[in-house]
Protein backbone atom coordinates (compact mmCIF):
# COMPACT_ATOMS: atom_id res chain seq x y z
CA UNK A 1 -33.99 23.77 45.00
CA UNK A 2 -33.00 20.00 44.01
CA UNK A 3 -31.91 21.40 40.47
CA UNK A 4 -28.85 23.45 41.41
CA UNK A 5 -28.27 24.86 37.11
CA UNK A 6 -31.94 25.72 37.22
CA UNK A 7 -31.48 27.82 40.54
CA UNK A 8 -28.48 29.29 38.79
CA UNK A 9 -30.28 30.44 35.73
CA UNK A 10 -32.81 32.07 38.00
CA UNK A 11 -30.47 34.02 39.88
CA UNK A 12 -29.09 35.53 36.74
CA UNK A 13 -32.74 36.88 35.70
CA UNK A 14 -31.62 40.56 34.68
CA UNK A 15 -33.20 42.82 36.58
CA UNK A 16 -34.91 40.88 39.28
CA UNK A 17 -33.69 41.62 43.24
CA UNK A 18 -32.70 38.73 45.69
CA UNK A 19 -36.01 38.71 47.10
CA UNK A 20 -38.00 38.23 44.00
CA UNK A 21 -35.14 36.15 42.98
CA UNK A 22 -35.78 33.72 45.71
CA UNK A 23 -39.67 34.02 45.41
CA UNK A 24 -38.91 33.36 41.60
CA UNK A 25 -37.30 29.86 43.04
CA UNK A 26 -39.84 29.12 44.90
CA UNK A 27 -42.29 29.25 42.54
CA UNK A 28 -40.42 27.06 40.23
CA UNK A 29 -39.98 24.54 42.77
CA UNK A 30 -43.56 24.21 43.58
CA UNK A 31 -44.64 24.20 40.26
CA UNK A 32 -42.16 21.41 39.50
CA UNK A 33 -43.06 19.72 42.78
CA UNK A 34 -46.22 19.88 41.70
CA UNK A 35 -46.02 18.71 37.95
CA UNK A 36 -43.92 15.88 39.31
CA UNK A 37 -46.86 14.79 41.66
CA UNK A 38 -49.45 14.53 38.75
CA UNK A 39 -47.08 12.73 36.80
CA UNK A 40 -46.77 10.38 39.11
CA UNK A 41 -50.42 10.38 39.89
CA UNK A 42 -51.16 9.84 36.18
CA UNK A 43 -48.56 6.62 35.80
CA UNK A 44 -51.21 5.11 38.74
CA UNK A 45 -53.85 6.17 36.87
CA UNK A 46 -55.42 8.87 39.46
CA UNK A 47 -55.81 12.55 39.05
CA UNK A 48 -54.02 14.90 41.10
């Protein structure tokens, strides 16, 4: 994860094991990899 507070907060999710702690991560990251490619898809003026 580029956003090495966020994957700290994560981790400390009460209640949550390391594997669904690391598919927790995961998820974040793609959704932020993918909010950051329509973002940048809107600033050319395209749809993701």
């Amino acid at each position: 994860m580029k956003n090495p507070v966020l994957a700290q907060r994560l981790r400390e999710v009460d209640g949550l094991g390391r594997h669904d702690q690391q598919i927790l991560i995961e998820m974040v990251d793609a959704l932020l990899a993918r909010s950051q490619a329509e973002n940048v898809a809107l600033r050319r003026g395209k749809t993701a």
